[in-house]
N, C-alpha and C. Protein backbone atom coordinates (compact mmCIF):
# COMPACT_ATOMS: atom_id res chain seq x y z
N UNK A 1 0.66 -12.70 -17.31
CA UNK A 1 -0.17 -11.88 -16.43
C UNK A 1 0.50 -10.52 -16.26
N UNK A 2 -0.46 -9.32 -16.40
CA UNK A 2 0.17 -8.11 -16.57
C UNK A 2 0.24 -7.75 -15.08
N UNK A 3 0.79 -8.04 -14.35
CA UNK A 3 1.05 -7.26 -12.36
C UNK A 3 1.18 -5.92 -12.21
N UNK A 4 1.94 -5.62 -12.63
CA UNK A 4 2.14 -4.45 -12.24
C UNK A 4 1.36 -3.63 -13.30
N UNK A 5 0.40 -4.04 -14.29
CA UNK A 5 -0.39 -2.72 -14.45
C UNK A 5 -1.95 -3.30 -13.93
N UNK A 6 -2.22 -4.22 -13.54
CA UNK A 6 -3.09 -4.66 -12.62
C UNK A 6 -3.28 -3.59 -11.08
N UNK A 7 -2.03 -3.97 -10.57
CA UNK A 7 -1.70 -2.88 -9.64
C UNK A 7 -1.72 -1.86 -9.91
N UNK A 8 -1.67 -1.21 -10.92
CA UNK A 8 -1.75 0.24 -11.11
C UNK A 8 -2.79 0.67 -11.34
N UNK A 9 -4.02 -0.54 -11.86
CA UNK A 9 -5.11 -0.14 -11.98
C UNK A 9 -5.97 -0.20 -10.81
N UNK A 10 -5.69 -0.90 -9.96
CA UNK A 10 -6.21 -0.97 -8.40
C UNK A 10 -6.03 0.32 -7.71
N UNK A 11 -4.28 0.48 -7.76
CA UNK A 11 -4.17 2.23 -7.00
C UNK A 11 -4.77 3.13 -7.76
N UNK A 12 -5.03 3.36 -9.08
CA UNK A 12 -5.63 4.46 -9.81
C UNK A 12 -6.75 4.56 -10.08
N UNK A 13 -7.30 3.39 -9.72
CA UNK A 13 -8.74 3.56 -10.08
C UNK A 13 -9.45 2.64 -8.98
N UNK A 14 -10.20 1.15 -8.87
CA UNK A 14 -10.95 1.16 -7.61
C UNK A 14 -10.47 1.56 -6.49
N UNK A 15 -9.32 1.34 -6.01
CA UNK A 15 -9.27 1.74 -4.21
C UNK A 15 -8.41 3.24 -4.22
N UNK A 16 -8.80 3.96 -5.16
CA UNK A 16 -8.57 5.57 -5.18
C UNK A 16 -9.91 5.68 -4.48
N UNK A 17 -10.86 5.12 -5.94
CA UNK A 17 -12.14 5.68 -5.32
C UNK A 17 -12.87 5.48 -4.27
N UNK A 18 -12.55 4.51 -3.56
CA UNK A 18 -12.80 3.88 -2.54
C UNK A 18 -12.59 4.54 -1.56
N UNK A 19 -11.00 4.60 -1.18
CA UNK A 19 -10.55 5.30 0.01
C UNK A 19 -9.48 6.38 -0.04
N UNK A 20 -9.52 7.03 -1.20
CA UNK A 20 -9.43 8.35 -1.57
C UNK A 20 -7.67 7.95 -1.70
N UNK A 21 -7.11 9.11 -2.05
CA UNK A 21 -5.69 9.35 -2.70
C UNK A 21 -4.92 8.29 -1.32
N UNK A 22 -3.53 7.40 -2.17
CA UNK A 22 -3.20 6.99 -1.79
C UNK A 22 -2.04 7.55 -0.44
N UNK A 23 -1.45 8.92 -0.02
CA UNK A 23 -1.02 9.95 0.59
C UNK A 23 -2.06 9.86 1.91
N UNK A 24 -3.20 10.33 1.27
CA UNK A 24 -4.18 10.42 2.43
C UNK A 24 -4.92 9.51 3.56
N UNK A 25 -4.76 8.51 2.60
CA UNK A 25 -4.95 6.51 3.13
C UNK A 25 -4.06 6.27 4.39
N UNK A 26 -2.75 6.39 4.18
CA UNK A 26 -1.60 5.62 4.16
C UNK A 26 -1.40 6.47 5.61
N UNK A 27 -1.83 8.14 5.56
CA UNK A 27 -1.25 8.43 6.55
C UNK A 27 -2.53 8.80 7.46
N UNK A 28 -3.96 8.42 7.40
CA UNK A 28 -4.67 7.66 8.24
C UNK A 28 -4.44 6.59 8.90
N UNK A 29 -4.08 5.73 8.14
CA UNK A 29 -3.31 4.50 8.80
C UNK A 29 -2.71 4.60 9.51
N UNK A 30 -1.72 5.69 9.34
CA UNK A 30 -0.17 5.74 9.65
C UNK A 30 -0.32 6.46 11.64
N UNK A 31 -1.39 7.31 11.33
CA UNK A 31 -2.13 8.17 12.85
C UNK A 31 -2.63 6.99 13.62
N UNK A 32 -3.16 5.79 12.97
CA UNK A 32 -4.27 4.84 14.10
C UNK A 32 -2.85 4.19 14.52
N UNK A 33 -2.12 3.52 13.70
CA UNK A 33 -1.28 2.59 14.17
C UNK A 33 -0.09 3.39 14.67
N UNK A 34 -0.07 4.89 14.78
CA UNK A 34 0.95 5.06 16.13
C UNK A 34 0.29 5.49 17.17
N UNK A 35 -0.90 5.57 17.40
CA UNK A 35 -1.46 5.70 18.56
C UNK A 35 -1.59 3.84 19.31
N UNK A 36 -1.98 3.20 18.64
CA UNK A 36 -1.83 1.68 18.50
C UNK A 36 -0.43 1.08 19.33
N UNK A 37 0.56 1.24 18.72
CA UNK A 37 1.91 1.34 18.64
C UNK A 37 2.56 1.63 19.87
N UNK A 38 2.02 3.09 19.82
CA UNK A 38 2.85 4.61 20.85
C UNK A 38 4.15 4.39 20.35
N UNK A 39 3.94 4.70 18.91
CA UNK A 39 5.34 5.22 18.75
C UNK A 39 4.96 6.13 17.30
N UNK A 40 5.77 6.74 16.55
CA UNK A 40 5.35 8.04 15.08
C UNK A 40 5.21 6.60 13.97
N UNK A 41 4.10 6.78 13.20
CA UNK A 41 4.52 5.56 12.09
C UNK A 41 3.90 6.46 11.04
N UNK A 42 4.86 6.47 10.18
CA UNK A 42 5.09 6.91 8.54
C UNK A 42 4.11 6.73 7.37
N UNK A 43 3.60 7.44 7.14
CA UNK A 43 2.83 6.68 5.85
C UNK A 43 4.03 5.70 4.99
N UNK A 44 5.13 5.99 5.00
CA UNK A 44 6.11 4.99 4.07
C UNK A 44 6.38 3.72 4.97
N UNK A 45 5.69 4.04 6.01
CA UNK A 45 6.31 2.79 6.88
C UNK A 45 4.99 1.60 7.20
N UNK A 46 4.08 2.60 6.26
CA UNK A 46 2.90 1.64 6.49
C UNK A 46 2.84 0.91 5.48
N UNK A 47 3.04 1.74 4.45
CA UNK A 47 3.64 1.03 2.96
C UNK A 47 4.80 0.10 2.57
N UNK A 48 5.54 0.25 3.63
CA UNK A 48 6.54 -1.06 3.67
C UNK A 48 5.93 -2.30 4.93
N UNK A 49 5.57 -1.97 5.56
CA UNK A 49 4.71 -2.90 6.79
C UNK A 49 3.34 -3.68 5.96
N UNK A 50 2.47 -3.19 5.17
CA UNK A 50 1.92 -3.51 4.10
C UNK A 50 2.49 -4.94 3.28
N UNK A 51 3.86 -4.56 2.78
CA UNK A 51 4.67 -5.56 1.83
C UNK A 51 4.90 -6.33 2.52
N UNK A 52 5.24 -6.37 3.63
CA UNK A 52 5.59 -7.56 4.94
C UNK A 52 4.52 -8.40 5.06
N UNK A 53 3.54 -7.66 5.31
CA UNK A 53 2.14 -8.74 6.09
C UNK A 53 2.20 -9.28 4.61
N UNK A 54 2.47 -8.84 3.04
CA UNK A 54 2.10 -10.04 2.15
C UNK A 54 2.83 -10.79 1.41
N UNK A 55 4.29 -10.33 2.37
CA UNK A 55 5.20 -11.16 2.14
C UNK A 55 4.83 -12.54 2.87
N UNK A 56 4.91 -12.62 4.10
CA UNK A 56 4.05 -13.70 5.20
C UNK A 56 3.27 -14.43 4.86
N UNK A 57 1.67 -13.54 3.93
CA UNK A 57 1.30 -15.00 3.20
C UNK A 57 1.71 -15.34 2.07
N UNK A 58 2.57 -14.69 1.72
CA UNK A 58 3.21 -15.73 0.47
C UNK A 58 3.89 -17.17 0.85
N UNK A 59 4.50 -16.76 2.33
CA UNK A 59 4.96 -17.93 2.71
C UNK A 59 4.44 -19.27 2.73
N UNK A 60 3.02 -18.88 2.90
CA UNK A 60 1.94 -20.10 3.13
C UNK A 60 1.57 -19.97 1.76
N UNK A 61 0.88 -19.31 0.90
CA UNK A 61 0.73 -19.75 -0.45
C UNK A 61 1.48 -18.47 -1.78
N UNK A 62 2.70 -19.42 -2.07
CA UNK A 62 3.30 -18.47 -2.60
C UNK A 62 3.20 -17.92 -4.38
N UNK A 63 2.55 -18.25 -4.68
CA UNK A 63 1.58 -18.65 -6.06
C UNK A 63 0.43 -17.59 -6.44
N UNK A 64 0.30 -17.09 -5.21
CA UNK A 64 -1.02 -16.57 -5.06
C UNK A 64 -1.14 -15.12 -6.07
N UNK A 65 -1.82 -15.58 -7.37
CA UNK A 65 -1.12 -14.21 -7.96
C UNK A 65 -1.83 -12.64 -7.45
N UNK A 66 -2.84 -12.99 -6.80
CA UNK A 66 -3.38 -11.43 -6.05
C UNK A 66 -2.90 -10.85 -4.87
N UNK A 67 -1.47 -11.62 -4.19
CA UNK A 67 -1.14 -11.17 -3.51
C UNK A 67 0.19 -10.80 -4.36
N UNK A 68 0.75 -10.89 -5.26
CA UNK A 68 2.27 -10.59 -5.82
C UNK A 68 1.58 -9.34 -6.09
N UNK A 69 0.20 -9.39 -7.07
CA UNK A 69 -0.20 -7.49 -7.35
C UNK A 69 -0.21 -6.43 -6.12
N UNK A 70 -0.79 -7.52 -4.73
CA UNK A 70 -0.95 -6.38 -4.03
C UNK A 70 0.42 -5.71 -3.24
N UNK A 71 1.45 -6.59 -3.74
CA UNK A 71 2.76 -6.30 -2.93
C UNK A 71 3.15 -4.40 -4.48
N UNK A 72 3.17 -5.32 -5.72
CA UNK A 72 3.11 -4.26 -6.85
C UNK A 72 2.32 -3.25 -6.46
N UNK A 73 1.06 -3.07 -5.84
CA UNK A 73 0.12 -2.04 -5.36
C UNK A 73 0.85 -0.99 -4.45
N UNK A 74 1.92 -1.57 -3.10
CA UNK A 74 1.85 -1.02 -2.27
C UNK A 74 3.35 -0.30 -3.10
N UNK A 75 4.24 -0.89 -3.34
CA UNK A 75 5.51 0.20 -3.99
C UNK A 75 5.07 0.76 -4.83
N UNK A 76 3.68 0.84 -5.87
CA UNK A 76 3.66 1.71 -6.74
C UNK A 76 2.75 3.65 -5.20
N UNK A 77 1.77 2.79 -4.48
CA UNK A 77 1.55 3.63 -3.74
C UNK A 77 2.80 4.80 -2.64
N UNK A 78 4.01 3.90 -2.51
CA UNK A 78 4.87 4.19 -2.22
C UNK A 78 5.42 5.08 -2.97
N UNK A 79 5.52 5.29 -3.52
CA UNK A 79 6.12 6.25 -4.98
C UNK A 79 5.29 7.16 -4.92
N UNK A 80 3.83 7.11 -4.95
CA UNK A 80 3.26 7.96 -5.08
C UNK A 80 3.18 9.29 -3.90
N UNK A 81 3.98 8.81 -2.56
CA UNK A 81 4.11 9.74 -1.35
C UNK A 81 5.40 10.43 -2.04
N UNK A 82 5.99 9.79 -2.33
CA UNK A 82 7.16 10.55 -2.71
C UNK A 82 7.18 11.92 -3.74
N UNK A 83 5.89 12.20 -4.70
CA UNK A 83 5.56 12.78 -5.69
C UNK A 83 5.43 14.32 -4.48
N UNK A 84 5.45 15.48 -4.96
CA UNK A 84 4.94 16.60 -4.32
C UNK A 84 3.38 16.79 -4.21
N UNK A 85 2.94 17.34 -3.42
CA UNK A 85 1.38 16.79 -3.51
C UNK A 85 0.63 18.06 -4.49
N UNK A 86 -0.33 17.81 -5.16
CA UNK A 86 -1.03 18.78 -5.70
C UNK A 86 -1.91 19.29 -5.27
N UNK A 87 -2.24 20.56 -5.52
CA UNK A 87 -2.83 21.04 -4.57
C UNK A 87 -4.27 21.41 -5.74
């Protein structure tokens, strides 16, 4: 099973188009859940909080091969904050 270009085809292509650049996602998220919170949360910290919640159900089914991609999804999205943004 190819994972990690599974995942790459998820971030680059359906849930780009879906919910637009992964930068812009992450730090929507990142605005609800520190108002949520009351505290600053990171687009990188949503992207590691992300890997957590699917680390958790791995616990309960650890096999699950659409959740190993979506953990591959969120560090390849992770990377992608790190890039300079284009303008």
């Amino acid at each position: 099973m190819d994972v990690l270009g599974k995942a790459r085809g998820a971030v680059h292509g359906e849930r780009d188009e879906l919910y637009g650049h992964p930068r812009d996602n992450l730090a929507r998220i990142a605005r609800i859940w520190s108002v949520i919170l009351g505290v600053d949360v990171s687009p990188e910290e949503v992207a590691a909080c992300m890997v957590g919640l699917k680390l958790a159900r791995l616990a309960q089914t650890p096999n699950h091969a659409d959740t190993w991609i979506d953990i591959a999804g969120y560090a390849e999205t992770w990377g992608l904050l790190q890039e300079p943004r284009e303008e």
